[in-house]
PDB file of N, CA and C in Angstrom:
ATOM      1  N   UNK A   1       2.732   0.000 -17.678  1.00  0.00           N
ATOM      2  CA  UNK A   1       1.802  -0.013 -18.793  1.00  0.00           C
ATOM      3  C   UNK A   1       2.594  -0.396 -20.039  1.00  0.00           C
ATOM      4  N   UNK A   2       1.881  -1.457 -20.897  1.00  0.00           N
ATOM      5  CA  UNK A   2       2.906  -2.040 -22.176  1.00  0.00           C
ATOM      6  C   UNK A   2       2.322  -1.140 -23.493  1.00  0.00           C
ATOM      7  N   UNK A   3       3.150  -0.726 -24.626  1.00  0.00           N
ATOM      8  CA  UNK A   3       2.945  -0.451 -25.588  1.00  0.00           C
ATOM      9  C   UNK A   3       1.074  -0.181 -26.023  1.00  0.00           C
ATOM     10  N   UNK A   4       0.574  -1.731 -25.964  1.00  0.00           N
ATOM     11  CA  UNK A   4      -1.047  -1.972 -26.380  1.00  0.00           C
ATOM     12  C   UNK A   4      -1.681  -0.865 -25.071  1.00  0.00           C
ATOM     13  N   UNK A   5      -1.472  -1.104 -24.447  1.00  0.00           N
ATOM     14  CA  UNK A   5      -2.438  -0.169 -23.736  1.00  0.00           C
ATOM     15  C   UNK A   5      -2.585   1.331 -23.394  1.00  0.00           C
ATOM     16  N   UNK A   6      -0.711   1.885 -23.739  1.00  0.00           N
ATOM     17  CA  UNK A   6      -0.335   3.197 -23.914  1.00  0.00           C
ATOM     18  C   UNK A   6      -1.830   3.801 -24.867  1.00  0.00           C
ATOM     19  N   UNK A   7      -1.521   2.338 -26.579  1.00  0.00           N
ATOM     20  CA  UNK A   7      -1.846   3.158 -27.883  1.00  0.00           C
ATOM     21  C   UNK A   7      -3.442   2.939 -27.426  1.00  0.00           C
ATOM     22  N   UNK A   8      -3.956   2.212 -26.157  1.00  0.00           N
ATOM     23  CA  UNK A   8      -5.617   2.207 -26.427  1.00  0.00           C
ATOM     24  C   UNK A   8      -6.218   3.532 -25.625  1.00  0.00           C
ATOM     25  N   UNK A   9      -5.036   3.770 -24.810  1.00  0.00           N
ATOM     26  CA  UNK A   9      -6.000   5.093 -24.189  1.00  0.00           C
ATOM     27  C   UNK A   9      -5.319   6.733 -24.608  1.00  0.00           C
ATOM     28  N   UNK A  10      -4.694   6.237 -26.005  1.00  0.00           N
ATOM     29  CA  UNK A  10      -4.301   7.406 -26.900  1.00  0.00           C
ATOM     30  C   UNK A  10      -2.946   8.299 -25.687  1.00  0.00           C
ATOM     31  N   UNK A  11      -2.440   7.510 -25.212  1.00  0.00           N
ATOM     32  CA  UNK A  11      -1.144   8.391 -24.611  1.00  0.00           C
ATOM     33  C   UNK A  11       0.250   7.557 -25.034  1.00  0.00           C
ATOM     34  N   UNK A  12       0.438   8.162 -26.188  1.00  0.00           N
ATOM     35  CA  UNK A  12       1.909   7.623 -26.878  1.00  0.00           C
ATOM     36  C   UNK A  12       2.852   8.266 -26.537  1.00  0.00           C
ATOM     37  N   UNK A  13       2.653   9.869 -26.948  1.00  0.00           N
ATOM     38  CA  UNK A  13       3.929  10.844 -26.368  1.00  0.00           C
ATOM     39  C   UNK A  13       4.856  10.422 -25.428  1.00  0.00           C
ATOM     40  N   UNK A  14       5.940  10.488 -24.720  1.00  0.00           N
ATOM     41  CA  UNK A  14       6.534  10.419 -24.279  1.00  0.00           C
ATOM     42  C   UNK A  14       6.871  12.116 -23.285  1.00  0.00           C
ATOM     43  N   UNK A  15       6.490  11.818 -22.081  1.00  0.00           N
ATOM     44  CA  UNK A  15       6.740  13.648 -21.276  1.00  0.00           C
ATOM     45  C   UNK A  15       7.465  13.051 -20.260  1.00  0.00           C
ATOM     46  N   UNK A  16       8.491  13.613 -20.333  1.00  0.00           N
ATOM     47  CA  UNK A  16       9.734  13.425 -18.948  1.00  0.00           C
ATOM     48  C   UNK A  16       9.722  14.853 -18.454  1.00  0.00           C
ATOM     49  N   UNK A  17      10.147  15.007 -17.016  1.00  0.00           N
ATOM     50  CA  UNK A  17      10.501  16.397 -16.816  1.00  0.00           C
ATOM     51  C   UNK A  17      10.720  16.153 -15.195  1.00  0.00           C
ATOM     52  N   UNK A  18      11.593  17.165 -14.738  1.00  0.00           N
ATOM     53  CA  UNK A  18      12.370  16.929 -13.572  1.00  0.00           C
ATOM     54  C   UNK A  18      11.570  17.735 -12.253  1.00  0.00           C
ATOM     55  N   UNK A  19      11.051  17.209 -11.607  1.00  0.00           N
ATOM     56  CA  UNK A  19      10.532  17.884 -10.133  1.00  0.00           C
ATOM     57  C   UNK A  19      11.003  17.670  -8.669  1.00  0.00           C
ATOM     58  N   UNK A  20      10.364  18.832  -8.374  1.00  0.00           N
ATOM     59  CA  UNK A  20      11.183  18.201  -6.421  1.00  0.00           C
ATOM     60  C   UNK A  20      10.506  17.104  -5.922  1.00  0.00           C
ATOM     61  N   UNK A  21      11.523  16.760  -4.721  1.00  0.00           N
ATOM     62  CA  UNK A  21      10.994  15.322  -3.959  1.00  0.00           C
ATOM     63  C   UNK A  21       9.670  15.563  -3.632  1.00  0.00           C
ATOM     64  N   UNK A  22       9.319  16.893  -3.554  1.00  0.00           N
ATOM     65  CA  UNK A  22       8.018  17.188  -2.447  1.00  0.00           C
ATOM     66  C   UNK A  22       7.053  16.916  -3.450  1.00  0.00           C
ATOM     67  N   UNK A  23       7.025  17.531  -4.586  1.00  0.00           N
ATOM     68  CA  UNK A  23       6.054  17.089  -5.849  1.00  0.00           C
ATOM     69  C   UNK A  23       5.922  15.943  -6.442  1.00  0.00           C
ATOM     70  N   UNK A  24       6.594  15.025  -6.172  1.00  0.00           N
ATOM     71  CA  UNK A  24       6.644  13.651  -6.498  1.00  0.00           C
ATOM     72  C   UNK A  24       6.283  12.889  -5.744  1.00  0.00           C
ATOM     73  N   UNK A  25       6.321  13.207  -4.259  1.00  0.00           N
ATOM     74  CA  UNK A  25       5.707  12.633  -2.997  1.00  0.00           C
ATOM     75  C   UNK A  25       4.146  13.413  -3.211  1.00  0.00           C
ATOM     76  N   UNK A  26       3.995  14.228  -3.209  1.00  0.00           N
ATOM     77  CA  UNK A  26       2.058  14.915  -3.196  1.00  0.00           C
ATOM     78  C   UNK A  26       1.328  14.106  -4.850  1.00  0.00           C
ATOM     79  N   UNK A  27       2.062  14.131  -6.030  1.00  0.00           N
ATOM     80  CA  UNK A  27       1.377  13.625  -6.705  1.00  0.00           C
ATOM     81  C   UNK A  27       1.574  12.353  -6.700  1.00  0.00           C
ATOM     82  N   UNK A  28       2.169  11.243  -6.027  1.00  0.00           N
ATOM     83  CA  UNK A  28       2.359  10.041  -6.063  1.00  0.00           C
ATOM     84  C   UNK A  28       1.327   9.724  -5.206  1.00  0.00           C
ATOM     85  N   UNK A  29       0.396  10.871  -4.098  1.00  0.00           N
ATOM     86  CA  UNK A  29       0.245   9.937  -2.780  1.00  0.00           C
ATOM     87  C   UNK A  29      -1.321  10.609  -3.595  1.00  0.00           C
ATOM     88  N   UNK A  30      -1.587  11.342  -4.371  1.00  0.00           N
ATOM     89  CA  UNK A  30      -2.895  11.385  -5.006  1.00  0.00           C
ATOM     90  C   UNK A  30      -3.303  10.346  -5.745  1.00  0.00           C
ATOM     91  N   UNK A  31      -2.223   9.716  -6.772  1.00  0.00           N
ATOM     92  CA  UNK A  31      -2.760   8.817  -7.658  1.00  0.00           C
ATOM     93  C   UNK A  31      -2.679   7.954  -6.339  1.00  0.00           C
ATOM     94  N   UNK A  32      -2.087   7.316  -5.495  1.00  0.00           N
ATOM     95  CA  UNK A  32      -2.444   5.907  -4.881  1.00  0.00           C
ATOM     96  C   UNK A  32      -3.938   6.307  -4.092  1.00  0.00           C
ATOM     97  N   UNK A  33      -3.928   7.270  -3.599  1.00  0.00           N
ATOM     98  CA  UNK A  33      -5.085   7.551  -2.804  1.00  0.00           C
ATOM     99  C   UNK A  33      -6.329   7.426  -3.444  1.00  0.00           C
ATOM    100  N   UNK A  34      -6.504   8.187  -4.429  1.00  0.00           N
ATOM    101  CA  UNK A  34      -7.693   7.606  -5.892  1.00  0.00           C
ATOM    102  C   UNK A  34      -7.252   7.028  -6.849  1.00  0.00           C
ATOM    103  N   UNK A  35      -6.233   5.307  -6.905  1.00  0.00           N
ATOM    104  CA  UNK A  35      -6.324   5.033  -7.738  1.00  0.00           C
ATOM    105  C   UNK A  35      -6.240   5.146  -9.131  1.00  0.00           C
ATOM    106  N   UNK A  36      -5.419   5.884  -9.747  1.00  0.00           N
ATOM    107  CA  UNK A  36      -5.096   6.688 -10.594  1.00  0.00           C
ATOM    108  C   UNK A  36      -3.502   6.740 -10.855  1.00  0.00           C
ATOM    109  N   UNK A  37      -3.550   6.614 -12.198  1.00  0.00           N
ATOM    110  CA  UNK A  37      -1.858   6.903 -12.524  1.00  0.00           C
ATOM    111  C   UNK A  37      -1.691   7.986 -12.905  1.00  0.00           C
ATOM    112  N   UNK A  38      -0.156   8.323 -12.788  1.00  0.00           N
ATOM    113  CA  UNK A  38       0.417  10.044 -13.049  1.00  0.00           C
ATOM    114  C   UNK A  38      -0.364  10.481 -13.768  1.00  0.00           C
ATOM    115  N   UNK A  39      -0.355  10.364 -15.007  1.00  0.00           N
ATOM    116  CA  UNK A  39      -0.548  11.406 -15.612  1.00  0.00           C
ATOM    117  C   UNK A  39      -1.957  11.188 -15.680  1.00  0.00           C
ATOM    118  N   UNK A  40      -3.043  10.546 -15.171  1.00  0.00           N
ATOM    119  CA  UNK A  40      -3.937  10.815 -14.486  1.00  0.00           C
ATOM    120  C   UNK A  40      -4.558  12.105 -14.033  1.00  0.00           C
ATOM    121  N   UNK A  41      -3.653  12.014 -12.447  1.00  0.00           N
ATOM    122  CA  UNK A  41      -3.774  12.816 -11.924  1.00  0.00           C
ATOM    123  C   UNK A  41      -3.454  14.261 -12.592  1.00  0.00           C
ATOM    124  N   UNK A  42      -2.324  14.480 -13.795  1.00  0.00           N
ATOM    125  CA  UNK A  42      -1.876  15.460 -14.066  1.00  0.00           C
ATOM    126  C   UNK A  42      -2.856  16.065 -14.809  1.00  0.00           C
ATOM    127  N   UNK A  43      -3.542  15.085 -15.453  1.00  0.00           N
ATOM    128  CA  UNK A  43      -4.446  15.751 -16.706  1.00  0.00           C
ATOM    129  C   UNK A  43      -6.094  16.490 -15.904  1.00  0.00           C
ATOM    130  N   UNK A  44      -6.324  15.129 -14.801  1.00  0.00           N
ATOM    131  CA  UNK A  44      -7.587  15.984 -13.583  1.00  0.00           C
ATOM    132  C   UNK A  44      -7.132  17.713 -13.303  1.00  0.00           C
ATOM    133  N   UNK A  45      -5.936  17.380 -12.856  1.00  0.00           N
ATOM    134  CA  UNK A  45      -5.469  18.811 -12.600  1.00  0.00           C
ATOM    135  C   UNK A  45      -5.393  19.861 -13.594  1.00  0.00           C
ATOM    136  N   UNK A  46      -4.514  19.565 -14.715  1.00  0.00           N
ATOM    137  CA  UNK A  46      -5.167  20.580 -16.028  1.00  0.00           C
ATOM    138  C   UNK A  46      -6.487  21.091 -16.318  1.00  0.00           C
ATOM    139  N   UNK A  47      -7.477  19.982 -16.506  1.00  0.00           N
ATOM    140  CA  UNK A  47      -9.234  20.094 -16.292  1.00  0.00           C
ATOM    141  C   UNK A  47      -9.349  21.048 -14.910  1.00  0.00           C
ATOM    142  N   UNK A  48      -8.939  20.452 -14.194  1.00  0.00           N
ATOM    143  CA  UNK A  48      -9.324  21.852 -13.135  1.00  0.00           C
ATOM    144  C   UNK A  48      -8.714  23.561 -13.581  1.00  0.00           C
ATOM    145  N   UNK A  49      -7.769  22.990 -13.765  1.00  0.00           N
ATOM    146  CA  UNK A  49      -7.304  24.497 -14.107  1.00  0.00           C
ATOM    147  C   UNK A  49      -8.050  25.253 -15.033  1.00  0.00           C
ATOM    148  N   UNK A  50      -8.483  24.261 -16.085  1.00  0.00           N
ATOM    149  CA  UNK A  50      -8.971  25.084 -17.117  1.00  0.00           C
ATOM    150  C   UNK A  50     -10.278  25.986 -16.790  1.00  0.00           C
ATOM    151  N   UNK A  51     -10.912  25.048 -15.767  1.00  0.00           N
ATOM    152  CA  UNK A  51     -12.006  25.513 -15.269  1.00  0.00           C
ATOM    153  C   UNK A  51     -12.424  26.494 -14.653  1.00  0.00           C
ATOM    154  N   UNK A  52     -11.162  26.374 -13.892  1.00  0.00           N
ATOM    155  CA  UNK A  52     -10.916  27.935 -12.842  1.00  0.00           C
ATOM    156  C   UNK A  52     -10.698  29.069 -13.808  1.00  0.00           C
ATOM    157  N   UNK A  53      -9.811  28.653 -14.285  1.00  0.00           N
ATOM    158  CA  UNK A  53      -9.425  30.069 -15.528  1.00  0.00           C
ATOM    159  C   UNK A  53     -10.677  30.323 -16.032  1.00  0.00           C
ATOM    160  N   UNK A  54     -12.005  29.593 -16.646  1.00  0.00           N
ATOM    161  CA  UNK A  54     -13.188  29.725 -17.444  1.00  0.00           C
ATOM    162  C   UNK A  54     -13.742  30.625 -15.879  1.00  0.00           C
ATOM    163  N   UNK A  55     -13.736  30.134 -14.759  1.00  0.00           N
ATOM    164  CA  UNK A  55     -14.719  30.751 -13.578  1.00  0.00           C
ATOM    165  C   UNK A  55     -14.190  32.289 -13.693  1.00  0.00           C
ATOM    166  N   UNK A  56     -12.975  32.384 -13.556  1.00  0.00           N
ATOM    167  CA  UNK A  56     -12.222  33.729 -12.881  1.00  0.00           C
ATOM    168  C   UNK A  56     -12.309  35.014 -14.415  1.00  0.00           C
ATOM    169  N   UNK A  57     -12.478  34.015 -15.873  1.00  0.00           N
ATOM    170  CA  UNK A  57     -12.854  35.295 -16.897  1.00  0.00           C
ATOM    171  C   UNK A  57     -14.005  35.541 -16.645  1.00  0.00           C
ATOM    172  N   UNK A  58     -15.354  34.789 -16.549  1.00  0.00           N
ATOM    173  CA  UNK A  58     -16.590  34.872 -15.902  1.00  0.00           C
ATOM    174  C   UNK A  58     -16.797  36.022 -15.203  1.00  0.00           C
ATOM    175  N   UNK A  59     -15.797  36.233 -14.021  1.00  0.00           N
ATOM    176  CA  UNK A  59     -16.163  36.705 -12.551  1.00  0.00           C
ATOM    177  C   UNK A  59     -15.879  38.294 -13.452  1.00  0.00           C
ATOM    178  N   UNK A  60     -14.645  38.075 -14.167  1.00  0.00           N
ATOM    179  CA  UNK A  60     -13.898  39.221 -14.356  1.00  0.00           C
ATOM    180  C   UNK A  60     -14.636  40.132 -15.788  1.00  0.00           C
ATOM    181  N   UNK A  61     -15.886  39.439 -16.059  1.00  0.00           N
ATOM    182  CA  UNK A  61     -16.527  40.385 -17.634  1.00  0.00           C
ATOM    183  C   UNK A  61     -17.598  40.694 -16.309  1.00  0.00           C
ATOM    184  N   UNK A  62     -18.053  40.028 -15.534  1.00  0.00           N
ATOM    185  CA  UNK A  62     -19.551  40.519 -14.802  1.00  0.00           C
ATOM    186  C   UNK A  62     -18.971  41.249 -13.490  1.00  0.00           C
ATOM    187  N   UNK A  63     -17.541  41.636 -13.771  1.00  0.00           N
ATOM    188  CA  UNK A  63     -17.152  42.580 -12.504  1.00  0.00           C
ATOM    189  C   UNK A  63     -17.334  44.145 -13.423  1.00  0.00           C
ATOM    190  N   UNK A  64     -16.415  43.547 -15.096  1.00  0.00           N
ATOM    191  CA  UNK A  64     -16.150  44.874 -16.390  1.00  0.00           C
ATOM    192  C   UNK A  64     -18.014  45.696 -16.283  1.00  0.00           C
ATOM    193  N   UNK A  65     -19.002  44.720 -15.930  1.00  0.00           N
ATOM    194  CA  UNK A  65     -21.016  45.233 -16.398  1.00  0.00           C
ATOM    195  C   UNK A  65     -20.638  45.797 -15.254  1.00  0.00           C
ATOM    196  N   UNK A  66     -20.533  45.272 -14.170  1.00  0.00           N
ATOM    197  CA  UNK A  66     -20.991  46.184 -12.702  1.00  0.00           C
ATOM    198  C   UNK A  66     -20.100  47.652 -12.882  1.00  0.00           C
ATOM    199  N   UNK A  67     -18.950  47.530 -13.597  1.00  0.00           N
ATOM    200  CA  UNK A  67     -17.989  48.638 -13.400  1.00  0.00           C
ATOM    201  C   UNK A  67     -18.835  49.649 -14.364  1.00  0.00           C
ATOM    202  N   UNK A  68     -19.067  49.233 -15.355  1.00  0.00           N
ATOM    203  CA  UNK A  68     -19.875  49.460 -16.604  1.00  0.00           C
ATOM    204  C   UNK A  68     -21.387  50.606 -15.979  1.00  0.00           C
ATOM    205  N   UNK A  69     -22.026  50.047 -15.322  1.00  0.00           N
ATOM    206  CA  UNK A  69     -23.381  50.151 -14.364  1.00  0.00           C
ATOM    207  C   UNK A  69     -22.990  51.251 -13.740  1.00  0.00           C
ATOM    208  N   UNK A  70     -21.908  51.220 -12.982  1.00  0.00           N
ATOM    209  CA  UNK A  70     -21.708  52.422 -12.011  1.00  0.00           C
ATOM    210  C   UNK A  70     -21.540  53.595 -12.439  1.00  0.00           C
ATOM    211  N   UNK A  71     -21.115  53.387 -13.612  1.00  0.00           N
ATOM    212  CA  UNK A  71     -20.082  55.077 -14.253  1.00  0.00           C
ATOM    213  C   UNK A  71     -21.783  55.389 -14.930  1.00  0.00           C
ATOM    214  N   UNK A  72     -22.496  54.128 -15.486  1.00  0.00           N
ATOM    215  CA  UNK A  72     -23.260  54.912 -16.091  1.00  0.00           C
ATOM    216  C   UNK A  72     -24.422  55.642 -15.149  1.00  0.00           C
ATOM    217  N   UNK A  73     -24.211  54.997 -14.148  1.00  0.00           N
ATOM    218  CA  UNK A  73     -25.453  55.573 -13.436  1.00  0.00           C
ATOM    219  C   UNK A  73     -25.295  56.660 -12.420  1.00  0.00           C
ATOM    220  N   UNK A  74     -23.787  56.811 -12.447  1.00  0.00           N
ATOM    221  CA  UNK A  74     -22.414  58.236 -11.701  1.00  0.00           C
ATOM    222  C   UNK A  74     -23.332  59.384 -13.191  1.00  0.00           C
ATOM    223  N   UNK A  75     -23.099  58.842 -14.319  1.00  0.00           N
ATOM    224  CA  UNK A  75     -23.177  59.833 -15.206  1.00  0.00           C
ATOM    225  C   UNK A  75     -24.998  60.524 -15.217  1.00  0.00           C
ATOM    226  N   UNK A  76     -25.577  59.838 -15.154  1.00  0.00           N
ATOM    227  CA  UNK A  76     -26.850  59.809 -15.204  1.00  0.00           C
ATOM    228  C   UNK A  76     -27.294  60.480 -13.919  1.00  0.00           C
ATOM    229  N   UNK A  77     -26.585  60.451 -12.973  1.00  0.00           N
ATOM    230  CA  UNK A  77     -26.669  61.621 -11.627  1.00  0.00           C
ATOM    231  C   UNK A  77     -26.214  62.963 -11.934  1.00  0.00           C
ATOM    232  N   UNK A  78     -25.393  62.842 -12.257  1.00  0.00           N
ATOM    233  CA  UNK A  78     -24.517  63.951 -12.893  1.00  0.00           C
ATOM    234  C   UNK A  78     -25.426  64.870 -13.694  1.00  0.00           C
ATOM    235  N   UNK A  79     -25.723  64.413 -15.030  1.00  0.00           N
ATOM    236  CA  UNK A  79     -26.839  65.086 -15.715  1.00  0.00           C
ATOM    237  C   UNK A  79     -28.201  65.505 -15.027  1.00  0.00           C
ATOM    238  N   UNK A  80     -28.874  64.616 -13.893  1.00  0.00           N
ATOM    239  CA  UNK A  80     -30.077  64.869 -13.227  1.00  0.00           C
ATOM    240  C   UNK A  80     -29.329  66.125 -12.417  1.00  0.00           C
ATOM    241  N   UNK A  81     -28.162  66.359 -11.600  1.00  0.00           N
ATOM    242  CA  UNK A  81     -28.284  67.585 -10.687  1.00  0.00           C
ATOM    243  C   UNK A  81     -28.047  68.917 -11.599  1.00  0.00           C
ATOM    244  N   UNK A  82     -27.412  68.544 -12.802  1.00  0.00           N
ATOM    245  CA  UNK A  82     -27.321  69.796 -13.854  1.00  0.00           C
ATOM    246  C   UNK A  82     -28.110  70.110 -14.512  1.00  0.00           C
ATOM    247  N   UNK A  83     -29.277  69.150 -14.766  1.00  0.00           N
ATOM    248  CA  UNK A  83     -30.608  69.805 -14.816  1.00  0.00           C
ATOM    249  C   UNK A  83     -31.467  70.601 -13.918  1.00  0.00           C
ATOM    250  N   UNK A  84     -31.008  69.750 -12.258  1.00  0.00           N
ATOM    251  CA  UNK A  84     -31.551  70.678 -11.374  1.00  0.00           C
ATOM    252  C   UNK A  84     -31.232  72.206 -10.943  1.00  0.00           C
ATOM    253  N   UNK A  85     -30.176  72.104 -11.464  1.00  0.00           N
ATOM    254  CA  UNK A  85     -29.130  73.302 -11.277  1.00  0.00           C
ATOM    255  C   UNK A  85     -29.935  74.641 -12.285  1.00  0.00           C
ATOM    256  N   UNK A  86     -29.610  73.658 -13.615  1.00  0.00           N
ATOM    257  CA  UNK A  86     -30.454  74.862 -14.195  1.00  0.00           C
ATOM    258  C   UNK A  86     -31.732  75.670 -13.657  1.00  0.00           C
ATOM    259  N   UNK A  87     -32.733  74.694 -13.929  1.00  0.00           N
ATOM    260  CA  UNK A  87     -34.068  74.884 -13.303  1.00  0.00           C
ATOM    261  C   UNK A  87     -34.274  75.850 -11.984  1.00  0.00           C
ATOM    262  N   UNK A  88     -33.197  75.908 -11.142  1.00  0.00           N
ATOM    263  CA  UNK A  88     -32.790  76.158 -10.023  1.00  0.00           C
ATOM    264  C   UNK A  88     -32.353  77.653 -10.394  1.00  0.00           C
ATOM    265  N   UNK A  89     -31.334  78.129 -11.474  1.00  0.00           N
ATOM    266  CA  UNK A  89     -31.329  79.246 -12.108  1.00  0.00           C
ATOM    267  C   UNK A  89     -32.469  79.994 -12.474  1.00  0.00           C
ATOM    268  N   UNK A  90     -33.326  78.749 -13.647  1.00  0.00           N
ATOM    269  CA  UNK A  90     -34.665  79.693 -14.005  1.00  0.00           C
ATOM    270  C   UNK A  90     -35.751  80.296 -12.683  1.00  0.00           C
ATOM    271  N   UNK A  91     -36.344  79.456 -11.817  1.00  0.00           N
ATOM    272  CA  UNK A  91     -36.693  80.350 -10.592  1.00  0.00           C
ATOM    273  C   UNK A  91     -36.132  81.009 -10.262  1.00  0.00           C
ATOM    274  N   UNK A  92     -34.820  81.473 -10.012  1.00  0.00           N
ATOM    275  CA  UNK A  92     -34.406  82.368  -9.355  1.00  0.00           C
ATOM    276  C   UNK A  92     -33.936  83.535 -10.465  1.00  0.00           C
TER     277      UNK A  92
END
């Protein structure tokens, strides 16, 4: 890729960084497989990540309601048999 086409799809930076053979062979054989150059593929993969991370806080506030739900409705038992309890006093 020459200079003009770096600056048209806004990737000027310059990112070097050192990986194993095995990671250079799996992301080399993604971009040829779909057509796609490195950092391509690198940036699909970021987007995924980000996504997962957005799924897994998701999972993890509507796990915090269910946890939320239980205690309150543990507590709300709680109070119904100590009412029964009483009541249970007054007849007797």
């Amino acid at each position: 890729m020459d200079g003009r086409s770096a600056r048209r799809s806004n990737r000027t930076l310059q990112f070097a960084t050192r990986v194993s053979p095995e990671f250079d062979e799996r992301i080399r054989a993604i971009a040829a497989r779909d057509g796609l150059m490195l950092v391509e593929v690198l940036e699909k993969a970021l987007d995924a990540n980000k996504l997962e991370n957005l799924v897994l806080i998701q999972k993890i506030e509507n796990n915090k309601k269910s946890q939320d739900s239980v205690k309150l409705a543990g507590e709300q038992i709680k109070r119904i048999m100590e009412l029964h309890k009483e009541r249970q006093r007054k007849v007797n």
